[in-house]
C-alpha atoms as a PDB file:
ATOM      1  CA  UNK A   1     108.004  82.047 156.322  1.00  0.00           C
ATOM      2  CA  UNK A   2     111.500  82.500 153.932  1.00  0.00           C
ATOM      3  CA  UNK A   3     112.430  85.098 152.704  1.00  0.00           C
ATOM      4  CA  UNK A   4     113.601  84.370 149.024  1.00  0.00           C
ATOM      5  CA  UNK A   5     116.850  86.525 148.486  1.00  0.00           C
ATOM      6  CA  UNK A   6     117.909  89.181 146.548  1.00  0.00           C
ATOM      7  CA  UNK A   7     118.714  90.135 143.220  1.00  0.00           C
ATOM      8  CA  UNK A   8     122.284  90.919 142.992  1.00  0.00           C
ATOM      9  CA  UNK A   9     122.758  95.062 142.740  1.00  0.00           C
ATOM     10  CA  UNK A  10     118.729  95.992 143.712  1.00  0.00           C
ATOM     11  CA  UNK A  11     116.769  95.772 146.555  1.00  0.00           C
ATOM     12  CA  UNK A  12     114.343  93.426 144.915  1.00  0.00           C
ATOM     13  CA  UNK A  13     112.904  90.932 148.169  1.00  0.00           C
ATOM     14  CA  UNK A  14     110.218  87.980 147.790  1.00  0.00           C
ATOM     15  CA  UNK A  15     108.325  86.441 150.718  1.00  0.00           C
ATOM     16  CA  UNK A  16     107.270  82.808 150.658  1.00  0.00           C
ATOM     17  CA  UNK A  17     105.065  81.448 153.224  1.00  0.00           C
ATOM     18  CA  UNK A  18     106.345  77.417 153.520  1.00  0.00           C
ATOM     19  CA  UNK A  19     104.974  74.429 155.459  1.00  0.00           C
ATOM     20  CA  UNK A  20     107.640  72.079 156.272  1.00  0.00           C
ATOM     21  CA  UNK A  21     107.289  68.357 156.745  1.00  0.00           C
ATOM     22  CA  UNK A  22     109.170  66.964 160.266  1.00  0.00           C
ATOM     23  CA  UNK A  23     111.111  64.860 157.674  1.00  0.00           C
ATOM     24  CA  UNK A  24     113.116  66.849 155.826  1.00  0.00           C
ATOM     25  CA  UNK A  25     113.992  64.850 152.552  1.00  0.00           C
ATOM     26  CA  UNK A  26     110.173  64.957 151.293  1.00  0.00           C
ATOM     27  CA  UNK A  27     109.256  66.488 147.546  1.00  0.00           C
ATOM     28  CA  UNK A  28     108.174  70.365 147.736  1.00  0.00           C
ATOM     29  CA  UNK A  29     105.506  71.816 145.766  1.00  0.00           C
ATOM     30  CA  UNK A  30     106.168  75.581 144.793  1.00  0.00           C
ATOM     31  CA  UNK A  31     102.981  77.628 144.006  1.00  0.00           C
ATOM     32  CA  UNK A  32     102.473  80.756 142.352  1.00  0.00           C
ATOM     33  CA  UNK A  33      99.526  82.996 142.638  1.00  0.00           C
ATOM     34  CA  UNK A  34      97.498  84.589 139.594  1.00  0.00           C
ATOM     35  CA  UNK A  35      97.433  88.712 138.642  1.00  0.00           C
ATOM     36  CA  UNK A  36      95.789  90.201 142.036  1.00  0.00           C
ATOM     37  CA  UNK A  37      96.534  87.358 143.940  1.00  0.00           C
ATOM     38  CA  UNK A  38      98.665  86.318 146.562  1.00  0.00           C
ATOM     39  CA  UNK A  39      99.762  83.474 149.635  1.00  0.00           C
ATOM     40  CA  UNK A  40      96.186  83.203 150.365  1.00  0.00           C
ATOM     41  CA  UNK A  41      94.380  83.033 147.511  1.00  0.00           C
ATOM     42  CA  UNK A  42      91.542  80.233 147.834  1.00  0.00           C
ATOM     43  CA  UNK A  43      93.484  77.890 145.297  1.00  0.00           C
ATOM     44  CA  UNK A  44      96.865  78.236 146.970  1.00  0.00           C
ATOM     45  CA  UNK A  45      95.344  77.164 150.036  1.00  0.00           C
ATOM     46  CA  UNK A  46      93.398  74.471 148.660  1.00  0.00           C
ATOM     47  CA  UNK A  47      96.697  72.818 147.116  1.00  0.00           C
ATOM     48  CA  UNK A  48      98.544  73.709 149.163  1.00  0.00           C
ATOM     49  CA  UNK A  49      96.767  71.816 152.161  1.00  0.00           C
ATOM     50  CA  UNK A  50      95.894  69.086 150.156  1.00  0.00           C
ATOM     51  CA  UNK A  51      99.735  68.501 149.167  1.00  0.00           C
ATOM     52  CA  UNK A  52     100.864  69.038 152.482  1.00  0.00           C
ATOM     53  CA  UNK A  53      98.499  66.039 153.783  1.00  0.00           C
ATOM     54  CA  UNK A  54      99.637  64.013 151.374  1.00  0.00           C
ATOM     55  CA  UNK A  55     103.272  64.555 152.382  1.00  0.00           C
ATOM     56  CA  UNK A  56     104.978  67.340 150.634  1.00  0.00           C
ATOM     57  CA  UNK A  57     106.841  70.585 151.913  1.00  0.00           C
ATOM     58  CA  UNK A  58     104.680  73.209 150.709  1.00  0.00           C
ATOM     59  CA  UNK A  59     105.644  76.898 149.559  1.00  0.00           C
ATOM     60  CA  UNK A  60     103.467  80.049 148.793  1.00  0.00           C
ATOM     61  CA  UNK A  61     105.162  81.944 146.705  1.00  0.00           C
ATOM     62  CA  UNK A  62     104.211  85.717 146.501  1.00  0.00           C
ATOM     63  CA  UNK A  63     105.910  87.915 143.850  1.00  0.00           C
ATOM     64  CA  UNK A  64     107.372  90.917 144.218  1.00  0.00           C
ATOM     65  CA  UNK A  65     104.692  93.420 145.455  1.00  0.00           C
ATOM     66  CA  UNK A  66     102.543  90.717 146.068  1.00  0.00           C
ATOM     67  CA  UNK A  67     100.400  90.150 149.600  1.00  0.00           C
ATOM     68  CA  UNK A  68     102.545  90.655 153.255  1.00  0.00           C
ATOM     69  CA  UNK A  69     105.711  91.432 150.684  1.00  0.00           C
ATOM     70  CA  UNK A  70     104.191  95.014 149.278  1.00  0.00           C
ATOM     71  CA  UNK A  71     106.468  95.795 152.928  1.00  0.00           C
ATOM     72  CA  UNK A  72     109.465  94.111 151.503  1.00  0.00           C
ATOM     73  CA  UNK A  73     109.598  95.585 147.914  1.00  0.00           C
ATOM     74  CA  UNK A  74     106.526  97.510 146.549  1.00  0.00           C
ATOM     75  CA  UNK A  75     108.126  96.858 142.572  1.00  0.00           C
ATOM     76  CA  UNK A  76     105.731  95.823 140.157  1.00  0.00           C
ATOM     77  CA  UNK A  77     105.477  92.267 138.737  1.00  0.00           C
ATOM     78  CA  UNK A  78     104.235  90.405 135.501  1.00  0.00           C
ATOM     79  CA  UNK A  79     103.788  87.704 133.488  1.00  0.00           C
ATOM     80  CA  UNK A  80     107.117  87.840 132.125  1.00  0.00           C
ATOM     81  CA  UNK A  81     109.330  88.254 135.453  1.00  0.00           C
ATOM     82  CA  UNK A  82     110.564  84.702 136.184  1.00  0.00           C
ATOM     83  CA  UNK A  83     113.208  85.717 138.370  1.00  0.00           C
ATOM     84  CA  UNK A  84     111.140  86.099 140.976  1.00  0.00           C
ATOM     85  CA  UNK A  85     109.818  82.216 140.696  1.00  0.00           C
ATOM     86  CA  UNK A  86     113.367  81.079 139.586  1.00  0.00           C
ATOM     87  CA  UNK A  87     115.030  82.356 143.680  1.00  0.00           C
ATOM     88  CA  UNK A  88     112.547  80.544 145.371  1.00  0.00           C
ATOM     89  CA  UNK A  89     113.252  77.603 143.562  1.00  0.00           C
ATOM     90  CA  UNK A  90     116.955  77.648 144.262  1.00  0.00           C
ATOM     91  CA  UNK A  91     116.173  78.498 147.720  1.00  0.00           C
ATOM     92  CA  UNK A  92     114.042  75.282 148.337  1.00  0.00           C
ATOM     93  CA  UNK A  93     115.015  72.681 146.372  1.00  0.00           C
ATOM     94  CA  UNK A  94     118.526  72.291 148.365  1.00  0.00           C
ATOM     95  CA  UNK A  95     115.903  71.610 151.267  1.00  0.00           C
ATOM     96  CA  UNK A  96     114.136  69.086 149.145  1.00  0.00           C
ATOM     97  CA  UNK A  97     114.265  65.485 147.756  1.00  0.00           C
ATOM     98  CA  UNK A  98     112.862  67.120 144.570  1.00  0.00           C
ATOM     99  CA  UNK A  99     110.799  70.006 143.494  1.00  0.00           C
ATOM    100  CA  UNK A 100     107.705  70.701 141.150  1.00  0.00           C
ATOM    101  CA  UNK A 101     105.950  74.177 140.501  1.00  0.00           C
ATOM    102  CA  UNK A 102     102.424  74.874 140.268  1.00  0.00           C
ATOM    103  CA  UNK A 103     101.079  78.125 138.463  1.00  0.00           C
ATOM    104  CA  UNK A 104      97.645  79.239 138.354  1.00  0.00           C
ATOM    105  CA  UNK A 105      96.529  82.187 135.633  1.00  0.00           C
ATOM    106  CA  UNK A 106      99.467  84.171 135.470  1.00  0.00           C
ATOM    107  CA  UNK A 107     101.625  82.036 137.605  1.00  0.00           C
ATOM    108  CA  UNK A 108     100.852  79.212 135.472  1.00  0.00           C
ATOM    109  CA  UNK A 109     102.591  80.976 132.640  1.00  0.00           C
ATOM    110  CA  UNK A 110     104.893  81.481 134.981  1.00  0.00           C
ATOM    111  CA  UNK A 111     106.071  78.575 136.107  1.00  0.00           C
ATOM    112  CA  UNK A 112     105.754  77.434 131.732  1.00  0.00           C
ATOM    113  CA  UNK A 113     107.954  79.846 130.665  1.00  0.00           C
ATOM    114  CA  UNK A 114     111.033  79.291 133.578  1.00  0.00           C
ATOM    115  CA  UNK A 115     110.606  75.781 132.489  1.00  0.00           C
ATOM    116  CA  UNK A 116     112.051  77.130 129.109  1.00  0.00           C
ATOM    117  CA  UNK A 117     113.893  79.772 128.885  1.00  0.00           C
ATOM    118  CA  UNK A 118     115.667  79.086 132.568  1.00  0.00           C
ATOM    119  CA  UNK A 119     116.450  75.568 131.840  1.00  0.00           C
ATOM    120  CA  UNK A 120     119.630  75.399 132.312  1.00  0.00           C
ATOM    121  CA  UNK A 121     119.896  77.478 135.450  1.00  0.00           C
ATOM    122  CA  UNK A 122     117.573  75.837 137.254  1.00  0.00           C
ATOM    123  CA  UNK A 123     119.155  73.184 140.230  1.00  0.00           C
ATOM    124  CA  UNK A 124     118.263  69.648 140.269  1.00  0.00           C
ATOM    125  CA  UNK A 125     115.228  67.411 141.301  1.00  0.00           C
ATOM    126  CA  UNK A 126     112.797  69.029 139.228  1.00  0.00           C
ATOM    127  CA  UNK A 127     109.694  66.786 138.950  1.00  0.00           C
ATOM    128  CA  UNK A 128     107.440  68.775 136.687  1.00  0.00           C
ATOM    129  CA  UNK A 129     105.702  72.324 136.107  1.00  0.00           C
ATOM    130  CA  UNK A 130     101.851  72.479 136.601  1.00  0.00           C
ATOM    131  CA  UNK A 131      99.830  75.599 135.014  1.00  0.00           C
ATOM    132  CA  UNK A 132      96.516  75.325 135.959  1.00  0.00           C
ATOM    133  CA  UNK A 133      94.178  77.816 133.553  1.00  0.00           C
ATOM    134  CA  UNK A 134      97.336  79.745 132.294  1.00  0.00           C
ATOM    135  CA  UNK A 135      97.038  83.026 129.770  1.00  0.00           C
ATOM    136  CA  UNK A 136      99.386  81.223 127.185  1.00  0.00           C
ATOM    137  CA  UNK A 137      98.483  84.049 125.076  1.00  0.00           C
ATOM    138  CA  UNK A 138      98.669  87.227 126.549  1.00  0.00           C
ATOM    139  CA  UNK A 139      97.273  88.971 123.761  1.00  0.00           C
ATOM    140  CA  UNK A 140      94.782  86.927 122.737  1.00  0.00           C
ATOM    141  CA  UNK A 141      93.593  86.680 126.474  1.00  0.00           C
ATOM    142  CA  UNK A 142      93.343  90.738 127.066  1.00  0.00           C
ATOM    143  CA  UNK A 143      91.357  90.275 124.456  1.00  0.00           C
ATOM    144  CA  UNK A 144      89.080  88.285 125.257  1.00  0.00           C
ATOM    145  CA  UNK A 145      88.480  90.516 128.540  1.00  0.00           C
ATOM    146  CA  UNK A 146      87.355  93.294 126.128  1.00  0.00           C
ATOM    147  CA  UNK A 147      84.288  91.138 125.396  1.00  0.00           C
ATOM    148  CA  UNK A 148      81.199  92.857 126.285  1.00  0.00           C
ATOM    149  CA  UNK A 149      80.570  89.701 128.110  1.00  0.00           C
ATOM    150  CA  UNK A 150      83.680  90.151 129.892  1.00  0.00           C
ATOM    151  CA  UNK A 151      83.262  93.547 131.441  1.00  0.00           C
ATOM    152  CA  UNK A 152      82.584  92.759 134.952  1.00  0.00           C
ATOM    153  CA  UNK A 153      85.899  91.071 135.257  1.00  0.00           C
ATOM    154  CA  UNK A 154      87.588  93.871 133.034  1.00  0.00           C
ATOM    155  CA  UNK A 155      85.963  96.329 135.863  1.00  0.00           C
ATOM    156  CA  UNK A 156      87.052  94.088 138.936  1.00  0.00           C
ATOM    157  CA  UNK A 157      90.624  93.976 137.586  1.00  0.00           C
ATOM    158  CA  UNK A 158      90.841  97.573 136.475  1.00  0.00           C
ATOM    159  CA  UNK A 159      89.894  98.998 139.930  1.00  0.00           C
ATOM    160  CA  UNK A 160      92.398  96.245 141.792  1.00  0.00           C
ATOM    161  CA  UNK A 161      95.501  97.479 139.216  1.00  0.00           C
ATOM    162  CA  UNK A 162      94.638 100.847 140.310  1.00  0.00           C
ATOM    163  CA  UNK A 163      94.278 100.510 143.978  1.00  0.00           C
ATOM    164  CA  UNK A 164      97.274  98.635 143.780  1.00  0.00           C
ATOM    165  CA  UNK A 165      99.360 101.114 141.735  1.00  0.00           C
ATOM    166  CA  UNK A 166      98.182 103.603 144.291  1.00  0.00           C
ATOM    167  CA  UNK A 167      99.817 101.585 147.088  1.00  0.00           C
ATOM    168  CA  UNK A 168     103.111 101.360 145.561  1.00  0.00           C
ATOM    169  CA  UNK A 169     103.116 105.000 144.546  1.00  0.00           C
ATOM    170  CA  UNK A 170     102.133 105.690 148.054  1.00  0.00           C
ATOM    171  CA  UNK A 171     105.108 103.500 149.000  1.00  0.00           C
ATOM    172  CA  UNK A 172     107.750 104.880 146.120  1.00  0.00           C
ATOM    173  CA  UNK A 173     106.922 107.874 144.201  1.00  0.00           C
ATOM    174  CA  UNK A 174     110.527 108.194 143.400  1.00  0.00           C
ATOM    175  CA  UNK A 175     110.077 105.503 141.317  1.00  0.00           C
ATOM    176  CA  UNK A 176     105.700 105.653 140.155  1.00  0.00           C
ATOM    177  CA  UNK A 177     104.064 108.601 138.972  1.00  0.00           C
ATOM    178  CA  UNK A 178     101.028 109.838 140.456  1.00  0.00           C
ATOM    179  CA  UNK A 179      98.292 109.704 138.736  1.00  0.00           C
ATOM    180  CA  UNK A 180      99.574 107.403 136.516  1.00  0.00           C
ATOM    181  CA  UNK A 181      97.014 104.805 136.971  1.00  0.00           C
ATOM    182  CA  UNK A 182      94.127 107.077 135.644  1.00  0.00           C
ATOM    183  CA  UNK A 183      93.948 107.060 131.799  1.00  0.00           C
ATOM    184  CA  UNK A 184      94.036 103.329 131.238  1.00  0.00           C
ATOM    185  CA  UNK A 185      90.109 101.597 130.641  1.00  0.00           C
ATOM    186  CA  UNK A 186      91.136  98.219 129.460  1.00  0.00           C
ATOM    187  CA  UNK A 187      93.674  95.692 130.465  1.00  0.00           C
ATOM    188  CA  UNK A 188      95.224  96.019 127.447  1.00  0.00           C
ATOM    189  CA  UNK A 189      95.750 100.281 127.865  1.00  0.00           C
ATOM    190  CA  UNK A 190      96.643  99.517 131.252  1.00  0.00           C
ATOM    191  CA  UNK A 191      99.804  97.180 130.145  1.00  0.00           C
ATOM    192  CA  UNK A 192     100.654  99.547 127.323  1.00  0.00           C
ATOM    193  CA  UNK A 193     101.003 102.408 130.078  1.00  0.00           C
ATOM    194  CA  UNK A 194     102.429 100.758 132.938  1.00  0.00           C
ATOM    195  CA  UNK A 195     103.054  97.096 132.453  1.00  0.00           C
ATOM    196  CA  UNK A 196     105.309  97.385 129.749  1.00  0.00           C
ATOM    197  CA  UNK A 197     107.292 100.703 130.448  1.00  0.00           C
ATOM    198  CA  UNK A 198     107.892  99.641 134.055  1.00  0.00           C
ATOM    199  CA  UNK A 199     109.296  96.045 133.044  1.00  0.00           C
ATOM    200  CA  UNK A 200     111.116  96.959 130.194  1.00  0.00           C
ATOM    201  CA  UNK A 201     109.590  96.725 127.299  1.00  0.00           C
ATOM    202  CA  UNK A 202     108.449  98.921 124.486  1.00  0.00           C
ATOM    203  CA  UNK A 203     104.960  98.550 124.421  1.00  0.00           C
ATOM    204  CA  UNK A 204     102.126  96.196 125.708  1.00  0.00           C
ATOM    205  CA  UNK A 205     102.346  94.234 122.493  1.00  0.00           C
ATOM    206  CA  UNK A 206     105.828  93.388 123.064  1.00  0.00           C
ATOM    207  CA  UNK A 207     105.324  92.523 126.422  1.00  0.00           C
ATOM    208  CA  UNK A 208     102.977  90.024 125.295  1.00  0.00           C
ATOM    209  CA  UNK A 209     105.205  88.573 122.671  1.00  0.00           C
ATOM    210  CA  UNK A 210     108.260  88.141 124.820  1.00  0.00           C
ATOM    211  CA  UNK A 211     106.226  86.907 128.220  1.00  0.00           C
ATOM    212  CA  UNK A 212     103.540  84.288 126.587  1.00  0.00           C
ATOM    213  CA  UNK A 213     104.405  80.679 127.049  1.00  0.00           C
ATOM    214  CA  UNK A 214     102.601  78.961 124.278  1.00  0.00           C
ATOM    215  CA  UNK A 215     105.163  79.943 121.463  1.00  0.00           C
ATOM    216  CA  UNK A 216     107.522  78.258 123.980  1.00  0.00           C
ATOM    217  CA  UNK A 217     106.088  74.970 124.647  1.00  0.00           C
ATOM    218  CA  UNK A 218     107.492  73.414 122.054  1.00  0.00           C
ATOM    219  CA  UNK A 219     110.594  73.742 123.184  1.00  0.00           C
ATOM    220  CA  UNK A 220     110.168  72.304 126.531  1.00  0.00           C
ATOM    221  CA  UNK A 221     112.301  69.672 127.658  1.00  0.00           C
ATOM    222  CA  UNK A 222     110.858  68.774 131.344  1.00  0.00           C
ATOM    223  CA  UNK A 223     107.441  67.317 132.291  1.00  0.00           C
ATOM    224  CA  UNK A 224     104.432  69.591 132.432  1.00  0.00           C
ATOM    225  CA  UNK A 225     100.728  69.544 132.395  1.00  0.00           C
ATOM    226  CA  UNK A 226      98.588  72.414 131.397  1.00  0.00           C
ATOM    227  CA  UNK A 227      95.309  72.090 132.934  1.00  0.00           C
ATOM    228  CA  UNK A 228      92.296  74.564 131.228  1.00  0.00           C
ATOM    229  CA  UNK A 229      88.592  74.426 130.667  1.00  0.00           C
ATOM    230  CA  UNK A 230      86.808  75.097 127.253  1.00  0.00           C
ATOM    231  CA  UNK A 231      84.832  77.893 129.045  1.00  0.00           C
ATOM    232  CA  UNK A 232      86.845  79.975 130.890  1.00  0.00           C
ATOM    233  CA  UNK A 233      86.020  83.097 130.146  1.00  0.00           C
ATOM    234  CA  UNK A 234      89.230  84.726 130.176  1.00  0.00           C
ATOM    235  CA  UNK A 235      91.264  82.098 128.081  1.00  0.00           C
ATOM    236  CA  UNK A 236      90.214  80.856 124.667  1.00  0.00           C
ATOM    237  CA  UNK A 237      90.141  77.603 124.143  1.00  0.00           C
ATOM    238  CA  UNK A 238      92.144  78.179 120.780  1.00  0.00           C
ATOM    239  CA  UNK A 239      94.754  80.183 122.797  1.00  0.00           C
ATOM    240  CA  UNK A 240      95.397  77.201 125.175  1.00  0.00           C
ATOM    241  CA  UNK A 241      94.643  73.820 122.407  1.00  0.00           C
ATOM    242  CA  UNK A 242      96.857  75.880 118.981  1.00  0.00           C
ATOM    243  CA  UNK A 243     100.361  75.622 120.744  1.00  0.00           C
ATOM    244  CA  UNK A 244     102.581  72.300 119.125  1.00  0.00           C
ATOM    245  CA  UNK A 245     104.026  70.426 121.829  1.00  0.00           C
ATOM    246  CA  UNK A 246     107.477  68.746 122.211  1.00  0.00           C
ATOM    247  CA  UNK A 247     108.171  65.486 120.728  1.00  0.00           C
ATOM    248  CA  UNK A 248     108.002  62.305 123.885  1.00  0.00           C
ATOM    249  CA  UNK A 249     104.881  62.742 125.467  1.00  0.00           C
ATOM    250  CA  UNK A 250     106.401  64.739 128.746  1.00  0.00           C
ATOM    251  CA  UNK A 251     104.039  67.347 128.448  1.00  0.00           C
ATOM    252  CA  UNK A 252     100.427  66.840 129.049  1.00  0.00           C
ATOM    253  CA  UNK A 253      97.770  69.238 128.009  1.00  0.00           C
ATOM    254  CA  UNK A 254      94.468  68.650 129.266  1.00  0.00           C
ATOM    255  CA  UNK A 255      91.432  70.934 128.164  1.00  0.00           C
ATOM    256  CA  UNK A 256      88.604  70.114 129.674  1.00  0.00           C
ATOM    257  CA  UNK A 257      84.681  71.189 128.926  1.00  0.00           C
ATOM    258  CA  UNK A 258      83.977  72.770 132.026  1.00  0.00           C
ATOM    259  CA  UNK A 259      85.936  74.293 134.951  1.00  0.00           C
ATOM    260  CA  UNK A 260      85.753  78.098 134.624  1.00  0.00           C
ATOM    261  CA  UNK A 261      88.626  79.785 135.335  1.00  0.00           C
ATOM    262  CA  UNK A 262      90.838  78.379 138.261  1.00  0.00           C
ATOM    263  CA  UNK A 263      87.143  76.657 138.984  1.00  0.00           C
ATOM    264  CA  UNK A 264      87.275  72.613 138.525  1.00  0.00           C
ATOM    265  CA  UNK A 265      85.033  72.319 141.542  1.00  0.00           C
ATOM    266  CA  UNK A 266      83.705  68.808 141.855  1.00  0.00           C
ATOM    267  CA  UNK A 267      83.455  64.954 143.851  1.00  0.00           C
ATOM    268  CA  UNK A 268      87.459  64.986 145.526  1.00  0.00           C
ATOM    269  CA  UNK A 269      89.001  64.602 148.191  1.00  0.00           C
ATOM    270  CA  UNK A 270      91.004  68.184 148.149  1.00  0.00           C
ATOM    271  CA  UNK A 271      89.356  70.932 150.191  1.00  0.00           C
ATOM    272  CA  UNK A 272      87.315  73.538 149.372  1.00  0.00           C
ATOM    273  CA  UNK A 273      86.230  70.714 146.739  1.00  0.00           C
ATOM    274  CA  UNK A 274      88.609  71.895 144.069  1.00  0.00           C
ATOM    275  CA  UNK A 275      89.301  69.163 142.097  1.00  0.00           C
ATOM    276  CA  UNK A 276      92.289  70.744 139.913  1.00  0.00           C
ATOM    277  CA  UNK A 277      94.339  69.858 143.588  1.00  0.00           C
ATOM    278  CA  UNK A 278      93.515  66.159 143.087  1.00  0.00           C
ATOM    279  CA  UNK A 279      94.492  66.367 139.761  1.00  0.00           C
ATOM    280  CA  UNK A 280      97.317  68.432 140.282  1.00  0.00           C
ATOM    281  CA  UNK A 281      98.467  65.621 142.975  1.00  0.00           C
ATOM    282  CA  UNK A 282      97.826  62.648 140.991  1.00  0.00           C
ATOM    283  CA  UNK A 283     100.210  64.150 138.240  1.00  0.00           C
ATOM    284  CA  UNK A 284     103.110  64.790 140.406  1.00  0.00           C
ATOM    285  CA  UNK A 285     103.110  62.135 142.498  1.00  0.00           C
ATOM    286  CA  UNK A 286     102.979  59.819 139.269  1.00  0.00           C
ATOM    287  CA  UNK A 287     106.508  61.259 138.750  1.00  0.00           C
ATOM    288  CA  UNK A 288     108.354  61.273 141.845  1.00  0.00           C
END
């Protein structure tokens, strides 16, 4: 377990659970969970034991708020808060012979959008950035959860975001008002109420504007792969396949028919048969 700093000035912590290789110069993989997830979220485990057999220091990242940290700093995080991802990193990679992120949902936008705009404070070895069914469009993707054919997962996600602002007004209510987490129905209300005004910005739809990592692709100079399936319900295809990517071929996008959200279940060697690991894998270790 590592604790991943602090922000200069606040009393913002992270918690990281790592597995270590006896050998210390090996590659680390740095993972970061979707919205509602956490450390032990079925995919982080699933890569995360499937790198580690295959040679790789292995980190967990959970963001701020996020699984056993909610005791460390109950702060709310979101899809534009790459600070969070960006102290981990410098507190591994010294440890490492090089260093490659994996994002899934809203970590994979994550782990995009450091790529970008933290380029040039990011330390060296970086092998590549993985986002595995990223929201490259925030808005387009709250949108597509207002589908009628969407509201189950509207429902499951509404009534975690409120159990979980509950906890961290429970925790700080110098900080969250109570009852706060009431009037929002949709994802969208929810980020226009409390998203936006507790990260800084002005409204939900700039939140989306500023935080989305397909306007940014473009401009990325590093090796990436974005992994998505045509029918994830979530993500539109169009969300993930409109973005132009950069000149030189270092960035991969891969949109495949099937795979669900964070699904890819198939024939592999990864457990839990999750077949994004493998793929994952084969990807970074074809640029170490």
């Amino acid at each position: 377990m590592i604790d991943a700093g602090r922000e200069a000035g606040s009393a913002v912590r992270r918690l990281a659970r790592a597995s270590w290789q006896p050998e210390p110069r090996r590659p680390a993989l740095i993972l970061v969970h979707g919205l509602l997830g956490g450390d032990a979220s079925t995919y982080n485990v699933a890569l995360g034991l499937h790198a580690w057999r295959r040679g790789w220091h292995v980190v967990r990242l959970n963001l701020r708020g996020s699984g056993d940290s909610a005791s460390l700093c109950p702060l709310l995080y979101n899809a534009g808060l790459d600070s969070d991802l960006l102290a981990t990193v410098r507190a591994v990679a010294p440890r490492s012979s090089g260093w490659a992120t994996c994002g899934f949902s809203l970590g994979g936008n994550l782990a995009l959008l450091m790529a970008v705009r933290r380029a040039g404070e990011l330390p060296p070895g970086l092998v590549a950035s993985v986002a595995v069914s990223p929201p490259l469009d925030l808005s387009a993707c709250t949108g597509a959860l207002e589908r009628w054919s969407n509201r189950a997962y509207q429902r499951h996600f509404m009534d975690a975001l409120r159990s979980s602002y509950r906890s961290r007004q429970r925790l700080r209510p110098d900080l969250y008002a109570e009852g706060l987490e009431r009037g929002p129905r949709t994802i969208r209300e929810w980020d226009d109420a409390i998203t936006a005004p507790y990260g800084g910005y002005a409204s939900a739809d700039e939140y989306y504007a500023r935080s989305s990592a397909g306007p940014r692709l473009e401009r990325l100079s590093t090796p990436a792969l974005v992994l998505a399936a045509a029918d994830d319900p979530m993500i539109p295809a169009e969300a993930v396949a409109r973005w132009p990517l950069p000149p030189g071929g270092h960035v991969s996008r891969e949109l495949l028919p099937t795979g669900g959200h964070v699904g890819f279940t198939g024939a592999t060697t990864a457990p839990a048969g999750f077949w994004a690991a493998e793929r994952v894998m084969h990807y970074l270790e074809a640029r170490v």
